[in-house]
PDB file of N, CA and C in Angstrom:
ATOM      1  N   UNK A   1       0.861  -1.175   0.000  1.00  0.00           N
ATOM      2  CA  UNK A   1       0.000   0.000   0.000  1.00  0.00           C
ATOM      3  C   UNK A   1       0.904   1.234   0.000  1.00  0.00           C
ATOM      4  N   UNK A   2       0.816   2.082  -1.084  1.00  0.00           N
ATOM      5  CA  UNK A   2       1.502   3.125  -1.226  1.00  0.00           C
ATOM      6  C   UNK A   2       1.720   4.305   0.156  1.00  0.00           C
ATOM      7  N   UNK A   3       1.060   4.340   0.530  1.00  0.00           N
ATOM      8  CA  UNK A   3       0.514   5.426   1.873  1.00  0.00           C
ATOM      9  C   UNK A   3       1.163   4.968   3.790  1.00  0.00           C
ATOM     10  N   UNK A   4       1.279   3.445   3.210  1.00  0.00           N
ATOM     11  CA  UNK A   4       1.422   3.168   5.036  1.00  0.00           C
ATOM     12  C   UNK A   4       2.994   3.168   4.583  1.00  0.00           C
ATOM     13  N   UNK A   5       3.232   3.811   6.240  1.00  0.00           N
ATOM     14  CA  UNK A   5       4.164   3.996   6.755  1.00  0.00           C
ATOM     15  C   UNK A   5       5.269   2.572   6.953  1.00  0.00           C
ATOM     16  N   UNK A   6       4.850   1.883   7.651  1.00  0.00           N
ATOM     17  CA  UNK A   6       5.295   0.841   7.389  1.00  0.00           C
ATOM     18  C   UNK A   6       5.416  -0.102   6.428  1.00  0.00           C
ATOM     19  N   UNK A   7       4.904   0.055   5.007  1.00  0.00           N
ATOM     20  CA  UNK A   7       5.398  -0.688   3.956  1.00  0.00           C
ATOM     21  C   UNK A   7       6.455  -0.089   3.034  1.00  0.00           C
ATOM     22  N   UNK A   8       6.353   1.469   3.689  1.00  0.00           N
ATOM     23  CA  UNK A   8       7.816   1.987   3.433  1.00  0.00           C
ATOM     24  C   UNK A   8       9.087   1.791   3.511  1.00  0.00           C
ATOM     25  N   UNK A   9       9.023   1.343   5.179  1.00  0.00           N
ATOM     26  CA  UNK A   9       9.758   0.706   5.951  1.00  0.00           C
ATOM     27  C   UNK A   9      10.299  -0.692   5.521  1.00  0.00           C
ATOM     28  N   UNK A  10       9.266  -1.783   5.635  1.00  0.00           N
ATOM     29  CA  UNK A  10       9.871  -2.569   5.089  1.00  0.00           C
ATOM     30  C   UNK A  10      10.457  -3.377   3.601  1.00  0.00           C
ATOM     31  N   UNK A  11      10.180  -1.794   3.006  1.00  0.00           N
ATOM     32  CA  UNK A  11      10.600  -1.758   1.414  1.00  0.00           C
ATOM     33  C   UNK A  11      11.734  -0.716   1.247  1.00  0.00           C
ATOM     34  N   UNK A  12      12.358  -0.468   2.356  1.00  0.00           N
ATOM     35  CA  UNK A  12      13.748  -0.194   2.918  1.00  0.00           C
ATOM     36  C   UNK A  12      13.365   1.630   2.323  1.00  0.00           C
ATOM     37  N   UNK A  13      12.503   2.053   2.112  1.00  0.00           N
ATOM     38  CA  UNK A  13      12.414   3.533   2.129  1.00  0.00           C
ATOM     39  C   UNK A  13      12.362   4.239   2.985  1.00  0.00           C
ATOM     40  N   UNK A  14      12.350   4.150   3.674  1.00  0.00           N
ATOM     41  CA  UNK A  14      11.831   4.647   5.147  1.00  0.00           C
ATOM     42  C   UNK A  14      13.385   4.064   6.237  1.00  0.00           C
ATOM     43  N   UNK A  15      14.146   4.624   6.819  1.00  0.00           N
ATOM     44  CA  UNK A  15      14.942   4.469   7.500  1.00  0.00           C
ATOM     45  C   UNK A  15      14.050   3.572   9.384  1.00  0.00           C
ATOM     46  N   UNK A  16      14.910   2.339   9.802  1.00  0.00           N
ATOM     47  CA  UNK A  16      14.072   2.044  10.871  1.00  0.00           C
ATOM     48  C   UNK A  16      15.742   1.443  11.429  1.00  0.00           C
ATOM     49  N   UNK A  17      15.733   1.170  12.841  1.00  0.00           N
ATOM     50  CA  UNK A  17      16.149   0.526  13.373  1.00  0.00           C
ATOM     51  C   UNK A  17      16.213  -0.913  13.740  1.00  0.00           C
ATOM     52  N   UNK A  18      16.571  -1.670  12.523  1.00  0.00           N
ATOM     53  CA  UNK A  18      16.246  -2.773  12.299  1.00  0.00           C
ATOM     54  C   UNK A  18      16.947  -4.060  13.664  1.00  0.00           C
ATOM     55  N   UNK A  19      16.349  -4.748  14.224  1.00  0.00           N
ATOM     56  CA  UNK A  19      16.110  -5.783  14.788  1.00  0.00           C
ATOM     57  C   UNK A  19      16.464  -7.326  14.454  1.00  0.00           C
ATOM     58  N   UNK A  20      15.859  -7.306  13.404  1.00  0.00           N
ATOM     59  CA  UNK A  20      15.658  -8.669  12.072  1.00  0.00           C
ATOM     60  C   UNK A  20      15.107  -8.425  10.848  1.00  0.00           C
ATOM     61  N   UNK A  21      14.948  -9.178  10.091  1.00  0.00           N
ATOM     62  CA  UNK A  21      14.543  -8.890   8.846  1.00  0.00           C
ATOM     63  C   UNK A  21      14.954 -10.378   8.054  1.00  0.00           C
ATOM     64  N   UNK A  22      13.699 -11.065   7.120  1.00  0.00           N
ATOM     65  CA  UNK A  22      13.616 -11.920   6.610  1.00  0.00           C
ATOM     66  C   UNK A  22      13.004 -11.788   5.216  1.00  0.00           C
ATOM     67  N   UNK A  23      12.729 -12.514   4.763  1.00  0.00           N
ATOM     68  CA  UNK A  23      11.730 -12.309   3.615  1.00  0.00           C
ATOM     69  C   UNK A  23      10.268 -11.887   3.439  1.00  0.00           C
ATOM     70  N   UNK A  24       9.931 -12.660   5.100  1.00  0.00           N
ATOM     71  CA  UNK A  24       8.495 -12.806   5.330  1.00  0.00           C
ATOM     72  C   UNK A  24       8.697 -11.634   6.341  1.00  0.00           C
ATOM     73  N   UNK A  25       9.061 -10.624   6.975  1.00  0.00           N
ATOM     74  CA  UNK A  25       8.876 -10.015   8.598  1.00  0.00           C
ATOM     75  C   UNK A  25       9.487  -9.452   8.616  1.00  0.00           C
ATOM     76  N   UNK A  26       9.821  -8.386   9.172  1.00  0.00           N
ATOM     77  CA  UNK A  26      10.908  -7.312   9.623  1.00  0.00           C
ATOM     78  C   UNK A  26      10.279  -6.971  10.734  1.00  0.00           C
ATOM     79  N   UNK A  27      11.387  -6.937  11.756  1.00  0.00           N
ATOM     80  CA  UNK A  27      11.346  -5.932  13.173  1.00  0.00           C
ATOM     81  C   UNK A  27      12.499  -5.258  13.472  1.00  0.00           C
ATOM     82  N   UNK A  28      11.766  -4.205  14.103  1.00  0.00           N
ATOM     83  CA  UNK A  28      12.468  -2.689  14.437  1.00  0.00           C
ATOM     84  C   UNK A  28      11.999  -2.253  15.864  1.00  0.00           C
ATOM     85  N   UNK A  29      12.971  -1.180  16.316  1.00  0.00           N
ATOM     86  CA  UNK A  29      12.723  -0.535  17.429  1.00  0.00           C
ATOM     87  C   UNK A  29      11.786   0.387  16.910  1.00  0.00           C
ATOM     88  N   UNK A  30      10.800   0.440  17.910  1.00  0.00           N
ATOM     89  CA  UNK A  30       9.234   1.505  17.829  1.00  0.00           C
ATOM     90  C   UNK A  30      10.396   3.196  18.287  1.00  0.00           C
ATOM     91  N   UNK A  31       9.793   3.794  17.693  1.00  0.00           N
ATOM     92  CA  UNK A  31      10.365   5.353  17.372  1.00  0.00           C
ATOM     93  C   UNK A  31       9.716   6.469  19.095  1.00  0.00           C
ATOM     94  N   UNK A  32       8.878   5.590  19.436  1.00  0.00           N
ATOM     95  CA  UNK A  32       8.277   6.003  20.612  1.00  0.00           C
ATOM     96  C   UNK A  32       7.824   5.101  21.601  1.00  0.00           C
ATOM     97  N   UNK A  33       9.054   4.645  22.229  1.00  0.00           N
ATOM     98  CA  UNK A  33       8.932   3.537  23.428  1.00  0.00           C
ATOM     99  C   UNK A  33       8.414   3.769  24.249  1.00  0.00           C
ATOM    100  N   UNK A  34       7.903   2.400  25.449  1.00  0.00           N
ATOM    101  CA  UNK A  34       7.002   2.608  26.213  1.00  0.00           C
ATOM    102  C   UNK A  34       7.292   1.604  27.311  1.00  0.00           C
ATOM    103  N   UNK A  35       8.461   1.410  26.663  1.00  0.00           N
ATOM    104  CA  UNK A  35       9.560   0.987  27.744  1.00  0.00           C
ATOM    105  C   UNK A  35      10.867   0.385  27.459  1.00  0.00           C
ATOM    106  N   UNK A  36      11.800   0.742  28.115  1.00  0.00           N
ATOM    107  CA  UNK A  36      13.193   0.596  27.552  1.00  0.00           C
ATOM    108  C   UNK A  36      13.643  -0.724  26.654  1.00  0.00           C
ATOM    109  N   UNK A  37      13.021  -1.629  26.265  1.00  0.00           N
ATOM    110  CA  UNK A  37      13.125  -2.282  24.888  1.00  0.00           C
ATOM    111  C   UNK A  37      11.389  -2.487  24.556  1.00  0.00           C
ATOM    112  N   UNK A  38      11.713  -1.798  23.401  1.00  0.00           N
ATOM    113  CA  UNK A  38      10.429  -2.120  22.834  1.00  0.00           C
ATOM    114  C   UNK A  38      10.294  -1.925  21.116  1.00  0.00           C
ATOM    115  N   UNK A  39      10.376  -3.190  20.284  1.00  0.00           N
ATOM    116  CA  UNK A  39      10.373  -3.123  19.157  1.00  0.00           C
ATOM    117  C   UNK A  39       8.970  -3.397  18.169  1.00  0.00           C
ATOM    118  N   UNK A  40       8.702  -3.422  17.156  1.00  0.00           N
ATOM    119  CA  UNK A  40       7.890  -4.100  16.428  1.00  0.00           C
ATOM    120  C   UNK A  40       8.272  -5.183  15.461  1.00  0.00           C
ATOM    121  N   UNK A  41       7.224  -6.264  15.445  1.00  0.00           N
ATOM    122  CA  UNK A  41       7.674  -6.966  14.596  1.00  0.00           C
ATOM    123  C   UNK A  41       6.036  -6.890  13.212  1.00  0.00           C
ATOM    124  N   UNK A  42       6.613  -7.192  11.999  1.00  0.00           N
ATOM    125  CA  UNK A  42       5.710  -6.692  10.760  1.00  0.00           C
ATOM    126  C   UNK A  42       5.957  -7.601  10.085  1.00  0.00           C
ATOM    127  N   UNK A  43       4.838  -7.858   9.257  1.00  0.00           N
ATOM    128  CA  UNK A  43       5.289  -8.838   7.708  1.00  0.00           C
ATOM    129  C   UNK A  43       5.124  -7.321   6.777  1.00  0.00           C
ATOM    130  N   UNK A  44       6.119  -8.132   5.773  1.00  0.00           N
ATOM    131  CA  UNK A  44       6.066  -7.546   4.740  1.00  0.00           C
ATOM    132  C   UNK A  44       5.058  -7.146   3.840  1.00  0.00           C
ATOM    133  N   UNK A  45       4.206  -7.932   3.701  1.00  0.00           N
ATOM    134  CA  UNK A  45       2.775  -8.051   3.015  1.00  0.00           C
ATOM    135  C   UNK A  45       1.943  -6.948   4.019  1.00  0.00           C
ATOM    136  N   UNK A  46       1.452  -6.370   2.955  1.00  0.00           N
ATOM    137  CA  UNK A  46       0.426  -5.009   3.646  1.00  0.00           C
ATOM    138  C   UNK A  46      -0.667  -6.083   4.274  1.00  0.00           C
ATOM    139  N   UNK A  47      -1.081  -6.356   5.276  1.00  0.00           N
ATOM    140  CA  UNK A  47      -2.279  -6.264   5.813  1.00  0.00           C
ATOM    141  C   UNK A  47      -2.769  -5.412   6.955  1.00  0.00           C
ATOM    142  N   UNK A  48      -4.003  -4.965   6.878  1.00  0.00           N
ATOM    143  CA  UNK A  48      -4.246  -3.634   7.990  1.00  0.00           C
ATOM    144  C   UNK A  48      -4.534  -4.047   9.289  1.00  0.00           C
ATOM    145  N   UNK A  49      -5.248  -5.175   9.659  1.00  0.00           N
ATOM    146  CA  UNK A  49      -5.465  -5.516  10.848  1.00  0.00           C
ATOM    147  C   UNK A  49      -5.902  -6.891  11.393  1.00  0.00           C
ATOM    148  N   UNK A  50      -5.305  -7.304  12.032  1.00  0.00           N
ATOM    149  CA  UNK A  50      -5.980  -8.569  12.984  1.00  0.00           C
ATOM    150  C   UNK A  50      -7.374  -9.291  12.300  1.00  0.00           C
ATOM    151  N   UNK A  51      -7.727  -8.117  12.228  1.00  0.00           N
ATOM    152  CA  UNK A  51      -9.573  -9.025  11.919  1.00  0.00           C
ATOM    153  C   UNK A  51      -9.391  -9.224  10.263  1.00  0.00           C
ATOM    154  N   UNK A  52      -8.074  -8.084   9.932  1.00  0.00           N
ATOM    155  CA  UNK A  52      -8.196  -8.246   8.043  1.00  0.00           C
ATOM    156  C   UNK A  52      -7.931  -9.657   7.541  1.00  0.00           C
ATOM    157  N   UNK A  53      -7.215 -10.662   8.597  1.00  0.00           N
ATOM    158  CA  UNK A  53      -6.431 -12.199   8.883  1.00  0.00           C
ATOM    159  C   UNK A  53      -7.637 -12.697   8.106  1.00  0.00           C
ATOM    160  N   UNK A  54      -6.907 -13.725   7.111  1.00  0.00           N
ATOM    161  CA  UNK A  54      -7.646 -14.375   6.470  1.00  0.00           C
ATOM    162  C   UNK A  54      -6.599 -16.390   6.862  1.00  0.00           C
ATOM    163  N   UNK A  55      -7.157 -16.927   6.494  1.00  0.00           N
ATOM    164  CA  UNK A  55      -6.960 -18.531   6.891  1.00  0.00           C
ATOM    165  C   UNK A  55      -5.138 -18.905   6.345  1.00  0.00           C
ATOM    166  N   UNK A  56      -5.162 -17.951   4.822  1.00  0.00           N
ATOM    167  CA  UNK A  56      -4.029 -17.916   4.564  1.00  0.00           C
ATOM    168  C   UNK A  56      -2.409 -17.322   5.241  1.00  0.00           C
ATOM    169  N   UNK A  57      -2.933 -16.472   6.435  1.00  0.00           N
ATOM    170  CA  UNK A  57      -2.335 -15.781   6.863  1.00  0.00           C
ATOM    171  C   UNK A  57      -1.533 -16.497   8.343  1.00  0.00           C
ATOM    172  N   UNK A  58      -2.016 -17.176   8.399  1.00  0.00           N
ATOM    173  CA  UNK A  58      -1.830 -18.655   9.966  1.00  0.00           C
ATOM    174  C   UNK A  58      -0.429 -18.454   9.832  1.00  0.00           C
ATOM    175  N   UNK A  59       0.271 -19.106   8.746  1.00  0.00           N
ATOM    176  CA  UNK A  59       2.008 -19.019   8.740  1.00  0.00           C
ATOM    177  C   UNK A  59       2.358 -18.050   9.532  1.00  0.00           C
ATOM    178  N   UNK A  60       2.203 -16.987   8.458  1.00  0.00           N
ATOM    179  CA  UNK A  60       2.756 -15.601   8.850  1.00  0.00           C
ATOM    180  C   UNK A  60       2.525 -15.013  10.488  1.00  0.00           C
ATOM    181  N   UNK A  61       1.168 -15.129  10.910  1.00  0.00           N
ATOM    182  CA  UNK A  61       0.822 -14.987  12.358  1.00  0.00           C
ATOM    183  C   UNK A  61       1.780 -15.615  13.261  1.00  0.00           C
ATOM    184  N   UNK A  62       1.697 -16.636  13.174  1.00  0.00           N
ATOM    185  CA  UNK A  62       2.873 -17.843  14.025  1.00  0.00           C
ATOM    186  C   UNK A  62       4.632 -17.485  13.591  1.00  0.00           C
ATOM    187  N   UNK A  63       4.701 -17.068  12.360  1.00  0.00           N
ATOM    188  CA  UNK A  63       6.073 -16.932  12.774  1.00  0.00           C
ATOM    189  C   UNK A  63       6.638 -15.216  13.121  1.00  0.00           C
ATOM    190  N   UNK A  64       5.299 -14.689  13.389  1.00  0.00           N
ATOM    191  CA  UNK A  64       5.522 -13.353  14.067  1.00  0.00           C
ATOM    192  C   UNK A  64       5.492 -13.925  15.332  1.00  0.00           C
ATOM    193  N   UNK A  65       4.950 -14.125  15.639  1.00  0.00           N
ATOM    194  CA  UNK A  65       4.654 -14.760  17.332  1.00  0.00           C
ATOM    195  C   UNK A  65       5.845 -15.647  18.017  1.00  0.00           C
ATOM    196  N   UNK A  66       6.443 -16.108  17.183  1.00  0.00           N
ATOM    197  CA  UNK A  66       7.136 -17.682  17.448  1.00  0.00           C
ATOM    198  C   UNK A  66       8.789 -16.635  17.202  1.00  0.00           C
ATOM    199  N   UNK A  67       8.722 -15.754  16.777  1.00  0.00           N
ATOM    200  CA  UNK A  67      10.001 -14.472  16.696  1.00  0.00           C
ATOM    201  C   UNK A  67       9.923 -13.842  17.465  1.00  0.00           C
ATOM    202  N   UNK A  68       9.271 -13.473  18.542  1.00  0.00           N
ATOM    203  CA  UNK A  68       9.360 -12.530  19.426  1.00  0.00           C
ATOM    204  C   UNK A  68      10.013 -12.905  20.214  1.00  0.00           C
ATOM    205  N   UNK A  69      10.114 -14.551  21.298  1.00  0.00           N
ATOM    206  CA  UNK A  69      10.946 -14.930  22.245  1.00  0.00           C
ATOM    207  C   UNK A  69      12.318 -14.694  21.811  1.00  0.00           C
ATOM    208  N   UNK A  70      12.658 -15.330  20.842  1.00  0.00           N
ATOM    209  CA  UNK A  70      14.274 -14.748  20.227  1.00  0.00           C
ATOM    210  C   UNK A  70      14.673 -13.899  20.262  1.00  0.00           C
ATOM    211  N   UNK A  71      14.099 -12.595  19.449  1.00  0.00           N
ATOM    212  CA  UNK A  71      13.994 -11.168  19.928  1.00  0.00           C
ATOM    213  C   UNK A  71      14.170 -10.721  20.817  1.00  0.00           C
ATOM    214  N   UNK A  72      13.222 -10.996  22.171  1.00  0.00           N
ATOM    215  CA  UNK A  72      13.118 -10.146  23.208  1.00  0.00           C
ATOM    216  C   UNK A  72      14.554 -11.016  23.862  1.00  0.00           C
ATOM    217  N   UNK A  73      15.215 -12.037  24.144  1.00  0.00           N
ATOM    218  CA  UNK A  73      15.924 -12.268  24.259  1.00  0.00           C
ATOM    219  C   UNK A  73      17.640 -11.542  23.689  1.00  0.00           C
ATOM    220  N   UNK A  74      17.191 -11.299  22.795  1.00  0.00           N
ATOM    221  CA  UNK A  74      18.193 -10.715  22.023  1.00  0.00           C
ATOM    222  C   UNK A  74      18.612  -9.511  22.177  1.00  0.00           C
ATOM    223  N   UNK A  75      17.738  -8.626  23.033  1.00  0.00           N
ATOM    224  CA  UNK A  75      17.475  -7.476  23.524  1.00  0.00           C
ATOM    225  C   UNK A  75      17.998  -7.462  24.678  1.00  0.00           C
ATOM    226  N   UNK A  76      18.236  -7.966  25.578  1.00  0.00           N
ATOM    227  CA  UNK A  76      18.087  -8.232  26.385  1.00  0.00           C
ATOM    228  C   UNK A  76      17.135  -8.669  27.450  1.00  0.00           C
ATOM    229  N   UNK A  77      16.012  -8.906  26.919  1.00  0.00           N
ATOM    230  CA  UNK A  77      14.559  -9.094  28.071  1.00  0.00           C
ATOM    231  C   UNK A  77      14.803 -10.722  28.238  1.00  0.00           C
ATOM    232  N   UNK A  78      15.713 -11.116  29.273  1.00  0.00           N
ATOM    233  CA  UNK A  78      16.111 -12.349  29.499  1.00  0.00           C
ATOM    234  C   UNK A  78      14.803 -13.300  30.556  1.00  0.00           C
ATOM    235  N   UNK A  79      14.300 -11.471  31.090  1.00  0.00           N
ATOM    236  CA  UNK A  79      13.472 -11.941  32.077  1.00  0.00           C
ATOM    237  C   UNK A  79      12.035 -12.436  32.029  1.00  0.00           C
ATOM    238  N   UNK A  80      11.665 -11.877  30.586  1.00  0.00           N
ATOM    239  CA  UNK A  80      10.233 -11.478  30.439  1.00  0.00           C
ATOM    240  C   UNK A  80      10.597 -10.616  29.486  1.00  0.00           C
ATOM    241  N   UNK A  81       8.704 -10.975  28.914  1.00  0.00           N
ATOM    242  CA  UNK A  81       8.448  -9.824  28.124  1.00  0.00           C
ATOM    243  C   UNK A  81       6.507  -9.639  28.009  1.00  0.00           C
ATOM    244  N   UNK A  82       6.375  -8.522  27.187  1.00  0.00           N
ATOM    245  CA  UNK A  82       4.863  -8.725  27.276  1.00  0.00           C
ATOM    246  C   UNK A  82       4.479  -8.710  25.521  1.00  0.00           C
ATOM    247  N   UNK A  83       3.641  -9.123  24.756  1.00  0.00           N
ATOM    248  CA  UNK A  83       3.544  -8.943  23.248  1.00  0.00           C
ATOM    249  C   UNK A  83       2.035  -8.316  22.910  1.00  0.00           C
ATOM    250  N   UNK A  84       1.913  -7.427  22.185  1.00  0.00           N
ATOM    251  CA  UNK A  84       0.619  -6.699  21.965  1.00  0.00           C
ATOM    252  C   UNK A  84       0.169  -6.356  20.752  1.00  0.00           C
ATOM    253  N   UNK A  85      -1.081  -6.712  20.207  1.00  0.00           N
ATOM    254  CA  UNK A  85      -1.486  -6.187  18.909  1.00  0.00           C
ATOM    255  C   UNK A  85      -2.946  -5.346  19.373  1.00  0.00           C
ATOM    256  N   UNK A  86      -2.734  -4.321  18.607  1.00  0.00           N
ATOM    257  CA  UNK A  86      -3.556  -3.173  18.601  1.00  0.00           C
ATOM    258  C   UNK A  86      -4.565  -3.709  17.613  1.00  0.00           C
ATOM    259  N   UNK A  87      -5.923  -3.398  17.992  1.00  0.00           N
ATOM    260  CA  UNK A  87      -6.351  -4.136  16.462  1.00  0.00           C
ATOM    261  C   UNK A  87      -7.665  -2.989  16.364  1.00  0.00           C
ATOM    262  N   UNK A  88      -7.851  -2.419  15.018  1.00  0.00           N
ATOM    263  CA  UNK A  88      -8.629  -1.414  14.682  1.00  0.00           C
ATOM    264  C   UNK A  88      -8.719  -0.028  15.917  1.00  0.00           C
ATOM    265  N   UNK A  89      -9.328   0.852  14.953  1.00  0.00           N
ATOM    266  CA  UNK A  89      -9.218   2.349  16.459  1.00  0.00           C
ATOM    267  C   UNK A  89      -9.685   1.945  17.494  1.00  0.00           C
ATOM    268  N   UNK A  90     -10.537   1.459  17.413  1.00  0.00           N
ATOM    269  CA  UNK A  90     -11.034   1.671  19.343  1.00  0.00           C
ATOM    270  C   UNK A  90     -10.564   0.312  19.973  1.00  0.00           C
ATOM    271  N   UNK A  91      -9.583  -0.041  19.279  1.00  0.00           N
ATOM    272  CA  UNK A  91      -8.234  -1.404  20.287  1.00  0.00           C
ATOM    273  C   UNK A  91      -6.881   0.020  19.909  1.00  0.00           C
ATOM    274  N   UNK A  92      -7.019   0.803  19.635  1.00  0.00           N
ATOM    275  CA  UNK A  92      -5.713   1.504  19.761  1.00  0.00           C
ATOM    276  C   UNK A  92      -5.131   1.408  18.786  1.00  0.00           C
ATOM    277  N   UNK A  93      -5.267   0.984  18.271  1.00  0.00           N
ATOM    278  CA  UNK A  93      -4.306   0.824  16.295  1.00  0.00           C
ATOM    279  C   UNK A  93      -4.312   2.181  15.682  1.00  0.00           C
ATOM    280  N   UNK A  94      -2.713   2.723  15.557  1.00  0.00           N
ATOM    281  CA  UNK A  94      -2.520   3.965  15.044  1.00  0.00           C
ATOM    282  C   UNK A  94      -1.884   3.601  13.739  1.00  0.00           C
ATOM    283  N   UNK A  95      -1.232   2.608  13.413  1.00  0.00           N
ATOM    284  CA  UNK A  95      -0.753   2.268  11.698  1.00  0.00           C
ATOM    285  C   UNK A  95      -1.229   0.974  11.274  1.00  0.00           C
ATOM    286  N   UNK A  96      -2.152   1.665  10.318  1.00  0.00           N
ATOM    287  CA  UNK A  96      -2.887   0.127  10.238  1.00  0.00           C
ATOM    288  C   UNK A  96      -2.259  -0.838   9.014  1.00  0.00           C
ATOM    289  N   UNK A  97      -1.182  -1.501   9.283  1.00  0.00           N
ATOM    290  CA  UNK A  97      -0.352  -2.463   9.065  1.00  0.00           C
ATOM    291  C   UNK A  97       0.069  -3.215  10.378  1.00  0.00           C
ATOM    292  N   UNK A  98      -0.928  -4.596  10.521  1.00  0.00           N
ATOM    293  CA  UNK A  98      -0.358  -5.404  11.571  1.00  0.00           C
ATOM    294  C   UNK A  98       0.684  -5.118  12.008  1.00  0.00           C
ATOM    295  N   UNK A  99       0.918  -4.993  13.351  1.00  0.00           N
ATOM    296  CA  UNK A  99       2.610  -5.079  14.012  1.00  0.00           C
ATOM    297  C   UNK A  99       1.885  -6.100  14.950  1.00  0.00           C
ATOM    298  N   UNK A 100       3.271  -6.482  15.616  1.00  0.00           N
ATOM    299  CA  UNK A 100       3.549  -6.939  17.266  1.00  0.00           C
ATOM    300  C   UNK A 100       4.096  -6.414  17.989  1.00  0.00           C
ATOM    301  N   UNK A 101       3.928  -5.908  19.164  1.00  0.00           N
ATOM    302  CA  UNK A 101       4.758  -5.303  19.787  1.00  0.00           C
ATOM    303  C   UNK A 101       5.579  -5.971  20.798  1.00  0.00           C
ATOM    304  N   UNK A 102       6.345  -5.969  21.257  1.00  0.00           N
ATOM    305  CA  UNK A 102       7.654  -6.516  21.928  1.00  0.00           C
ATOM    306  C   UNK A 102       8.164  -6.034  22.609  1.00  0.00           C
ATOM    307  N   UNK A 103       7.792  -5.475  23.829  1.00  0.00           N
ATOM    308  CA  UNK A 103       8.610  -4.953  24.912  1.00  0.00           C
ATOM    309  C   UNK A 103       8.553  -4.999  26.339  1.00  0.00           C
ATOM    310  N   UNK A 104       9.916  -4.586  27.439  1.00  0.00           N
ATOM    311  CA  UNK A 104      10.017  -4.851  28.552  1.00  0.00           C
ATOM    312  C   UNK A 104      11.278  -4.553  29.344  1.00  0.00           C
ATOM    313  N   UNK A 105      11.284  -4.873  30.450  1.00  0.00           N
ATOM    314  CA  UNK A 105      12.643  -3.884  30.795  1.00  0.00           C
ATOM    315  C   UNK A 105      12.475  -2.500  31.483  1.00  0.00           C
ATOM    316  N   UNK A 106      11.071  -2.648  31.733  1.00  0.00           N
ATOM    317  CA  UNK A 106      10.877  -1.208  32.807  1.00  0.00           C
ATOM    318  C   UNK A 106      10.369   0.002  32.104  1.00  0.00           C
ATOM    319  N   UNK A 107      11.047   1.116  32.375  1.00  0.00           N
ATOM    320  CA  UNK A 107      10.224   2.899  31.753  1.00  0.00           C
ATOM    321  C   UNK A 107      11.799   3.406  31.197  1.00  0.00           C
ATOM    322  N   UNK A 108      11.416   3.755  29.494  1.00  0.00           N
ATOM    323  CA  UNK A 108      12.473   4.018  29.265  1.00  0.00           C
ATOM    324  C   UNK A 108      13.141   4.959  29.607  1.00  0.00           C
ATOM    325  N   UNK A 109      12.807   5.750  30.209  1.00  0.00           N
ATOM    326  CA  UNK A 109      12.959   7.125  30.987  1.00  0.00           C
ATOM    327  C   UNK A 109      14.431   6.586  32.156  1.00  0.00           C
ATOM    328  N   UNK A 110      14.084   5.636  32.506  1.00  0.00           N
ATOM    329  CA  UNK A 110      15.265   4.928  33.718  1.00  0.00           C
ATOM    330  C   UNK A 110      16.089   5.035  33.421  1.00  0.00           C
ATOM    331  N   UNK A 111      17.356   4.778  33.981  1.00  0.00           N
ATOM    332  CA  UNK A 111      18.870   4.860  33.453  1.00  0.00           C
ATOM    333  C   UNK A 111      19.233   3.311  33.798  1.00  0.00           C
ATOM    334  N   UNK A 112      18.916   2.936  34.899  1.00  0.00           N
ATOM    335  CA  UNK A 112      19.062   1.022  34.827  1.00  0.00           C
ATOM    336  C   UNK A 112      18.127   0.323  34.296  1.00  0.00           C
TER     337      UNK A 112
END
């Protein structure tokens, strides 16, 4: 989709702080954390939301999901983590291109 922000991103126009990146997914650090690690993870394929999930989409769901422990590990969140999808406006969805969110480790504001 010409317009979202994030298919910019993961069509390397858009500068991000990349995480990982595959064929199928890319994750990045979110530009406005909400706690001292906190990234997104995205497929490449434009879809807008959770409910847009069609039967074909199962793969892709699971290996967003099944990437985050690695990730947050990788980050350091050895301890924990929490994972979140926003789904349409009134669930909070501000870019409507599926993400995951991935973060933990306290208030990024902290210095430890």
């Amino acid at each position: 989709m010409s317009d979202c922000i994030f298919c910019k991103i993961a069509a390397g126009q858009l500068p991000s702080g990349k995480v990982y990146e595959d064929d199928d997914v890319l994750a990045f650090h979110d530009i406005h954390p909400f706690a001292r690690v906190h990234f997104l993870i995205i497929p490449k394929a434009h879809v807008a939301t959770l409910s847009d999930c069609l039967p074909e989409h199962q793969a892709l769901l699971g290996k967003m999901l099944l990437l985050a422990p690695r990730l947050a590990k990788e980050q350091g969140l050895d301890t924990g983590f929490k994972t979140l999808i926003n789904t349409g406006r009134g669930g909070g969805q501000e870019v409507f291109h599926i993400h995951v969110h991935v973060f933990g480790g306290g208030d990024p504001a902290r210095k430890s």
